[in-house]
N, C-alpha and C. Protein backbone atom coordinates (compact mmCIF):
# COMPACT_ATOMS: atom_id res chain seq x y z
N UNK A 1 -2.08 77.76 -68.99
CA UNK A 1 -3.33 77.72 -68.27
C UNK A 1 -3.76 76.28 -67.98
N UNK A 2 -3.40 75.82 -68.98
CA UNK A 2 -3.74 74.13 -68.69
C UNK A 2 -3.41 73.18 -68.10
N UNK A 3 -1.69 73.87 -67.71
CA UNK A 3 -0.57 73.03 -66.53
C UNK A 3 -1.20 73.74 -65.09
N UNK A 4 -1.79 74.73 -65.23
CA UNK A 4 -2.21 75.35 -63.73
C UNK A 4 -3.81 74.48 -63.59
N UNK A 5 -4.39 74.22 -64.50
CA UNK A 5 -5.15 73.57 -63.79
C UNK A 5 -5.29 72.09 -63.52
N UNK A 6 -4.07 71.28 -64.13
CA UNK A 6 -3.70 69.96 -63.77
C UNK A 6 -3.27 70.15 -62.73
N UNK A 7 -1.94 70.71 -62.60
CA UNK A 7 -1.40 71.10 -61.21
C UNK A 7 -2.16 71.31 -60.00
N UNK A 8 -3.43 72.07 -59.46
CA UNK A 8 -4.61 72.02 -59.00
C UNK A 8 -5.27 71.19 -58.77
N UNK A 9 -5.80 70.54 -59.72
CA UNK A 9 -6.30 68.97 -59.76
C UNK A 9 -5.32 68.24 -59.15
N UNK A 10 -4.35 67.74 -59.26
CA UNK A 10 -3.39 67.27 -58.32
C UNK A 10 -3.10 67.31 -57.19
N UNK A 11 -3.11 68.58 -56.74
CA UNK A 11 -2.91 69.29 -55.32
C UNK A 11 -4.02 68.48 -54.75
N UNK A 12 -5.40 69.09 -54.81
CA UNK A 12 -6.45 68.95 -54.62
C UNK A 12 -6.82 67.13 -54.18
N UNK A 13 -6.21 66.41 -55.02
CA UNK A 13 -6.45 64.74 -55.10
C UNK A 13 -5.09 64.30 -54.30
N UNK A 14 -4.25 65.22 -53.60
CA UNK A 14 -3.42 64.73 -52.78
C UNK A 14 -3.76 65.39 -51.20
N UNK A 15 -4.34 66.50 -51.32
CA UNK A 15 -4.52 67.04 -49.60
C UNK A 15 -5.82 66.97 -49.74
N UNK A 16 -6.92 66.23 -50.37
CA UNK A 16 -8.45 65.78 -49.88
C UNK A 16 -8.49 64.77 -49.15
N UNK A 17 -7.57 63.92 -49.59
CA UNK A 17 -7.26 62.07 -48.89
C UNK A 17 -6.51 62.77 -47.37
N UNK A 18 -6.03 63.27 -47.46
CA UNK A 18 -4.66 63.83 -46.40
C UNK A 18 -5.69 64.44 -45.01
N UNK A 19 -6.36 65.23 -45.52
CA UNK A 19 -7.35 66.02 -44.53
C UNK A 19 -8.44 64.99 -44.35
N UNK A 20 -8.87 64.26 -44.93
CA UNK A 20 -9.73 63.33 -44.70
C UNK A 20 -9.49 62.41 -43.71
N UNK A 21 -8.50 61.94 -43.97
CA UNK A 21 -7.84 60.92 -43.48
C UNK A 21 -7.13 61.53 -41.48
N UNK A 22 -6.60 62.92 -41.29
CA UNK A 22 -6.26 63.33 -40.58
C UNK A 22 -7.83 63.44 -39.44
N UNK A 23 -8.90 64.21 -40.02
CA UNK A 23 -10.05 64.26 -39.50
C UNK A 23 -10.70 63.39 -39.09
N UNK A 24 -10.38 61.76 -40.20
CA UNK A 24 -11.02 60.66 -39.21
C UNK A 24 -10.04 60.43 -38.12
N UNK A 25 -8.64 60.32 -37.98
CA UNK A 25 -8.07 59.41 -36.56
C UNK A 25 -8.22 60.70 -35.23
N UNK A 26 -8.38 62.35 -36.01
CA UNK A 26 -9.04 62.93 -34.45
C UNK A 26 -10.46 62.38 -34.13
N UNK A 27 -11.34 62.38 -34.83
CA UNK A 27 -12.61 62.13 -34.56
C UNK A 27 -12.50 60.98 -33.54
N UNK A 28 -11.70 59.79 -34.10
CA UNK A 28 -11.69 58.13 -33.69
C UNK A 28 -10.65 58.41 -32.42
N UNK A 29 -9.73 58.91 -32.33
CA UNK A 29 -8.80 58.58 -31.06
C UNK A 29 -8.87 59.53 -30.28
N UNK A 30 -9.22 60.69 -30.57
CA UNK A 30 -8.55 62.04 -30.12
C UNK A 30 -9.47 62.18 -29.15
N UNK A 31 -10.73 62.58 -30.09
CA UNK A 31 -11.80 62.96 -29.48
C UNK A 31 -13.17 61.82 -28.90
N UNK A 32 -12.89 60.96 -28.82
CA UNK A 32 -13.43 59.53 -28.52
C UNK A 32 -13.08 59.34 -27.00
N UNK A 33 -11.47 59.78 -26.50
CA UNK A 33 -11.08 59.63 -25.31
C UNK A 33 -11.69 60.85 -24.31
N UNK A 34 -11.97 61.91 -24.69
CA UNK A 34 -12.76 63.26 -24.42
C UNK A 34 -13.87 62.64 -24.11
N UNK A 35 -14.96 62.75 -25.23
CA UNK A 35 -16.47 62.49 -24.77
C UNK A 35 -16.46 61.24 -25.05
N UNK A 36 -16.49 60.16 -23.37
CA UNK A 36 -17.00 59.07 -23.50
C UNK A 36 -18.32 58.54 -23.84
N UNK A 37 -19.03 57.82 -24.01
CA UNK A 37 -20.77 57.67 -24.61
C UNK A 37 -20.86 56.08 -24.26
N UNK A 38 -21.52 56.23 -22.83
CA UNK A 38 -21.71 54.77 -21.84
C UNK A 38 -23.09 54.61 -22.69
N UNK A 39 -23.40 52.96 -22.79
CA UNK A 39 -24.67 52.43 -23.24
C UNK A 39 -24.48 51.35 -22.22
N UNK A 40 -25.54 50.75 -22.15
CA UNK A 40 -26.08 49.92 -21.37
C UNK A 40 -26.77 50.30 -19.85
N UNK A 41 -26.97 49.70 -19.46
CA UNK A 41 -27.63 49.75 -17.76
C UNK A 41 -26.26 51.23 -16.67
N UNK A 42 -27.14 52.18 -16.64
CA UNK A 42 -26.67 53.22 -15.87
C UNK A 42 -27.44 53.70 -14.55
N UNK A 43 -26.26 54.45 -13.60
CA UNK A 43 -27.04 54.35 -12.00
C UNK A 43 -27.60 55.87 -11.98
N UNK A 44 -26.90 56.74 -13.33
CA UNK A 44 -27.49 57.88 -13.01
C UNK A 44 -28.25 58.67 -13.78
N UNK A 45 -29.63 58.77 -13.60
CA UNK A 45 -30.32 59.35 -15.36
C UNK A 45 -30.50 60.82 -14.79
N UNK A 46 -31.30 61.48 -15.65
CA UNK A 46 -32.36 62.49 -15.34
C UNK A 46 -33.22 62.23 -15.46
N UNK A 47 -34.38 62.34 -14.69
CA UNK A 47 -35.48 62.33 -14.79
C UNK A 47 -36.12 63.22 -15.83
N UNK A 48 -36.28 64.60 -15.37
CA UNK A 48 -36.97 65.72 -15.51
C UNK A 48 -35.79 66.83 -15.39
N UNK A 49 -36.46 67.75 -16.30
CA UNK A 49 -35.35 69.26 -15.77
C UNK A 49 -36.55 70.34 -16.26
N UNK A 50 -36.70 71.26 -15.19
CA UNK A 50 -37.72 72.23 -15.84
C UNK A 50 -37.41 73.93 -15.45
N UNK A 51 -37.56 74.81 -16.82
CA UNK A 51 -36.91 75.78 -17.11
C UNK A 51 -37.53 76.78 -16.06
N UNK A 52 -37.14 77.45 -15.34
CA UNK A 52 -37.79 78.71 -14.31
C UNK A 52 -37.41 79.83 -14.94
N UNK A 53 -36.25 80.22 -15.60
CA UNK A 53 -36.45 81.35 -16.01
C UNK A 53 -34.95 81.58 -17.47
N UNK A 54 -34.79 82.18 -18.11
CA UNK A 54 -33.63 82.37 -18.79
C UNK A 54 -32.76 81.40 -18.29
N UNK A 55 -32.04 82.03 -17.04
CA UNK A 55 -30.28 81.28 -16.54
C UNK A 55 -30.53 80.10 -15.39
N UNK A 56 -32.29 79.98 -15.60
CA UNK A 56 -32.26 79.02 -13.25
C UNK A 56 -33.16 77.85 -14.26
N UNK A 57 -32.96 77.04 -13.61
CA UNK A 57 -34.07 75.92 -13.72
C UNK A 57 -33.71 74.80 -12.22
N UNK A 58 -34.69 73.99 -12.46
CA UNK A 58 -34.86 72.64 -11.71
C UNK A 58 -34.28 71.53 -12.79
N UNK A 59 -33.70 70.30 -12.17
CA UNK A 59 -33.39 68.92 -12.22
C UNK A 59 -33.87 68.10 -11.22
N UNK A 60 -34.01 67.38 -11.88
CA UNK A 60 -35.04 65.44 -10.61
C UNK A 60 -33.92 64.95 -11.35
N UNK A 61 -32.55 64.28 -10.51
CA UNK A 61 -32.17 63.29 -10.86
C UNK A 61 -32.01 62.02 -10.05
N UNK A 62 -31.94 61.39 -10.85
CA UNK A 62 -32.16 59.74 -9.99
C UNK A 62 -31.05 58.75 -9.88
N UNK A 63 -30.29 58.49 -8.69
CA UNK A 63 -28.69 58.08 -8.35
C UNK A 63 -29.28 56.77 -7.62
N UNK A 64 -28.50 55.90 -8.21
CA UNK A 64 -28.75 54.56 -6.89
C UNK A 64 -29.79 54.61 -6.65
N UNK A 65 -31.09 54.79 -7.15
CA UNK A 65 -32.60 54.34 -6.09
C UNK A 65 -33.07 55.56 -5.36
N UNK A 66 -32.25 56.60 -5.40
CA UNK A 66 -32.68 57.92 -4.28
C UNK A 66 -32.52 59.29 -5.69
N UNK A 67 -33.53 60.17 -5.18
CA UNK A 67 -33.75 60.84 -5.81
C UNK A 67 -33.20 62.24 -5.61
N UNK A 68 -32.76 63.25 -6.52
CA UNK A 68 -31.83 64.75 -5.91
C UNK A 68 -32.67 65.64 -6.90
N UNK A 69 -32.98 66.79 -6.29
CA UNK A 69 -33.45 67.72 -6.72
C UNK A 69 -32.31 68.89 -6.50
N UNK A 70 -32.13 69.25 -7.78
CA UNK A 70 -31.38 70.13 -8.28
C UNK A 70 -31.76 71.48 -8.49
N UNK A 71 -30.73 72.69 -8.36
CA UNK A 71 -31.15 74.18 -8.50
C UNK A 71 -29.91 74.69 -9.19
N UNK A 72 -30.28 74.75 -10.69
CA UNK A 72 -29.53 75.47 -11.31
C UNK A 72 -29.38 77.35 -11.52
N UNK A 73 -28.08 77.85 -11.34
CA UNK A 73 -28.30 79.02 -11.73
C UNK A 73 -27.11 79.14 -12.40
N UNK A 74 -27.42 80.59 -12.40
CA UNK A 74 -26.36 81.36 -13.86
C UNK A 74 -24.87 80.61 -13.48
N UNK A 75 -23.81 80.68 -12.56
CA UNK A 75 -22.86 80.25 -12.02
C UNK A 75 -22.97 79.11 -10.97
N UNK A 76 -23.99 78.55 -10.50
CA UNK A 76 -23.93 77.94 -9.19
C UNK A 76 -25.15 76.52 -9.61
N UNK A 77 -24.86 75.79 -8.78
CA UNK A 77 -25.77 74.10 -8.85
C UNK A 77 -25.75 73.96 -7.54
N UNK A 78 -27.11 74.01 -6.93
CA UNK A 78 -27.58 73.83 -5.50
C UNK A 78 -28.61 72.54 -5.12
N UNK A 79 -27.87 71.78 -4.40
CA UNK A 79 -28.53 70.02 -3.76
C UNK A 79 -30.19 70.80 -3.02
N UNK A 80 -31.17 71.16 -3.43
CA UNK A 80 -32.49 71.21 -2.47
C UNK A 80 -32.98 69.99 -1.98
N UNK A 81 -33.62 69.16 -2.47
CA UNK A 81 -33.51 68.32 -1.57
C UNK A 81 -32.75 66.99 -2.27
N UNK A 82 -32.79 65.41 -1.07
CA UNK A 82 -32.69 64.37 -1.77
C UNK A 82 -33.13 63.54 -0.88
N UNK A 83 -32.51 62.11 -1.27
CA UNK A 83 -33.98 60.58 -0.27
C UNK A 83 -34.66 60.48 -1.39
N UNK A 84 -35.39 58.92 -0.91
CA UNK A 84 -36.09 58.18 -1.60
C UNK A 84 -37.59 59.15 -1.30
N UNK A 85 -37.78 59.57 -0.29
CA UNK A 85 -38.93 59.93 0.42
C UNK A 85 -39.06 61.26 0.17
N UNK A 86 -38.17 62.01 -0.81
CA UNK A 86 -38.72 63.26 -1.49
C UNK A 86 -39.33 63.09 -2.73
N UNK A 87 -38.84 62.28 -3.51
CA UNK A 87 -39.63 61.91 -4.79
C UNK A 87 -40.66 62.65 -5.21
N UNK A 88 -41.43 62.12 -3.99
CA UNK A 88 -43.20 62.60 -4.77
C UNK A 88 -43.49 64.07 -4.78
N UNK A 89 -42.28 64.75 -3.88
CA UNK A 89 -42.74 66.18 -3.47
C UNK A 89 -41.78 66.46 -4.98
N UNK A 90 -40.73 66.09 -5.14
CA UNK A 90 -39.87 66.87 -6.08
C UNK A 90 -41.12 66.42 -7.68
N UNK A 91 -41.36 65.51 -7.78
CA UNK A 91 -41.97 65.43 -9.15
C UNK A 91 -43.22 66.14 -9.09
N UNK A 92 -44.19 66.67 -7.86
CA UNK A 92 -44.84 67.48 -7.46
C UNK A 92 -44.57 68.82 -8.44
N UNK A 93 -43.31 69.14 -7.52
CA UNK A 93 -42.83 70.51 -8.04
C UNK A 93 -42.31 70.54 -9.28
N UNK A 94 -42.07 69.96 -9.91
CA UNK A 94 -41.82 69.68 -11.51
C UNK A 94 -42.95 69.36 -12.62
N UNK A 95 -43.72 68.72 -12.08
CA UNK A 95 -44.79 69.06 -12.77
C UNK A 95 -46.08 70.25 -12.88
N UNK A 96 -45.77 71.20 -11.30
CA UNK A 96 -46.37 72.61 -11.25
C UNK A 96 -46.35 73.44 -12.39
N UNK A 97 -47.65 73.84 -13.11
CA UNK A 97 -47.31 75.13 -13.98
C UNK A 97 -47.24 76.54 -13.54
N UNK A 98 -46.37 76.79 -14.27
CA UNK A 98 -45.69 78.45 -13.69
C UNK A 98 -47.06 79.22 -13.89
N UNK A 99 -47.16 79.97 -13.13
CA UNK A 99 -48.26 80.78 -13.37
C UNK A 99 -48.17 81.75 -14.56
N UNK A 100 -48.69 82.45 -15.22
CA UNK A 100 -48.76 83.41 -16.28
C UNK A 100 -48.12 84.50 -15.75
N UNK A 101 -48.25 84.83 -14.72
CA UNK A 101 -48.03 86.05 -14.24
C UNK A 101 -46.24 86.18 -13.78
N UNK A 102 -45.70 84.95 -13.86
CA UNK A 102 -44.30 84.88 -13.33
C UNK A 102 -43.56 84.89 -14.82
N UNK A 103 -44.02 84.76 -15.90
CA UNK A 103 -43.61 84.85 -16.91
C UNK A 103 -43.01 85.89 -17.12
């Protein structure tokens, strides 16, 4: 009983380092080349995104200086408007509260 649980202990202090060690170089190489993560000065944010219902919502995003209003649905992403000169109407409509009754 006492060689089975050295033996164990052993195992254990040879495939903890092993799996450890395997899990950091996916984390670091593998999956690092997958999801890139830009910092510094970027041309494309979101503004705003606001929920309409379960599967649809709105996006205000902001590209180069000009602004795109976005229409999300269950399968599909639709351009409504864009221009510098929609802005005020799209943050308009993003800041509208839904009525109670559309709930």
């Amino acid at each position: 009983m006492n060689g089975d649980l050295i033996g164990a202990v052993v195992r254990l202090l040879v495939a903890l380092p092993l799996i450890l060690g395997i899990a950091y170089l996916v984390l670091k190489y593998g999956l690092a080349r997958r999801y890139v993560v830009t910092t510094g000065n970027r041309r494309m944010k979101l503004v705003e995104q606001l929920p309409l219902g379960p599967k649809t919502s709105l996006s205000l995003v902001s590209l180069g200086g000009k602004y795109y209003l976005l229409a999300h649905q269950d399968n599909s992403v639709s351009l409504e408007t864009r221009g510098s000169r929609y802005h005020r109407r799209a943050a308009w409509l993003l800041q509208r509260e839904v009525p109670a009754s559309a709930e």
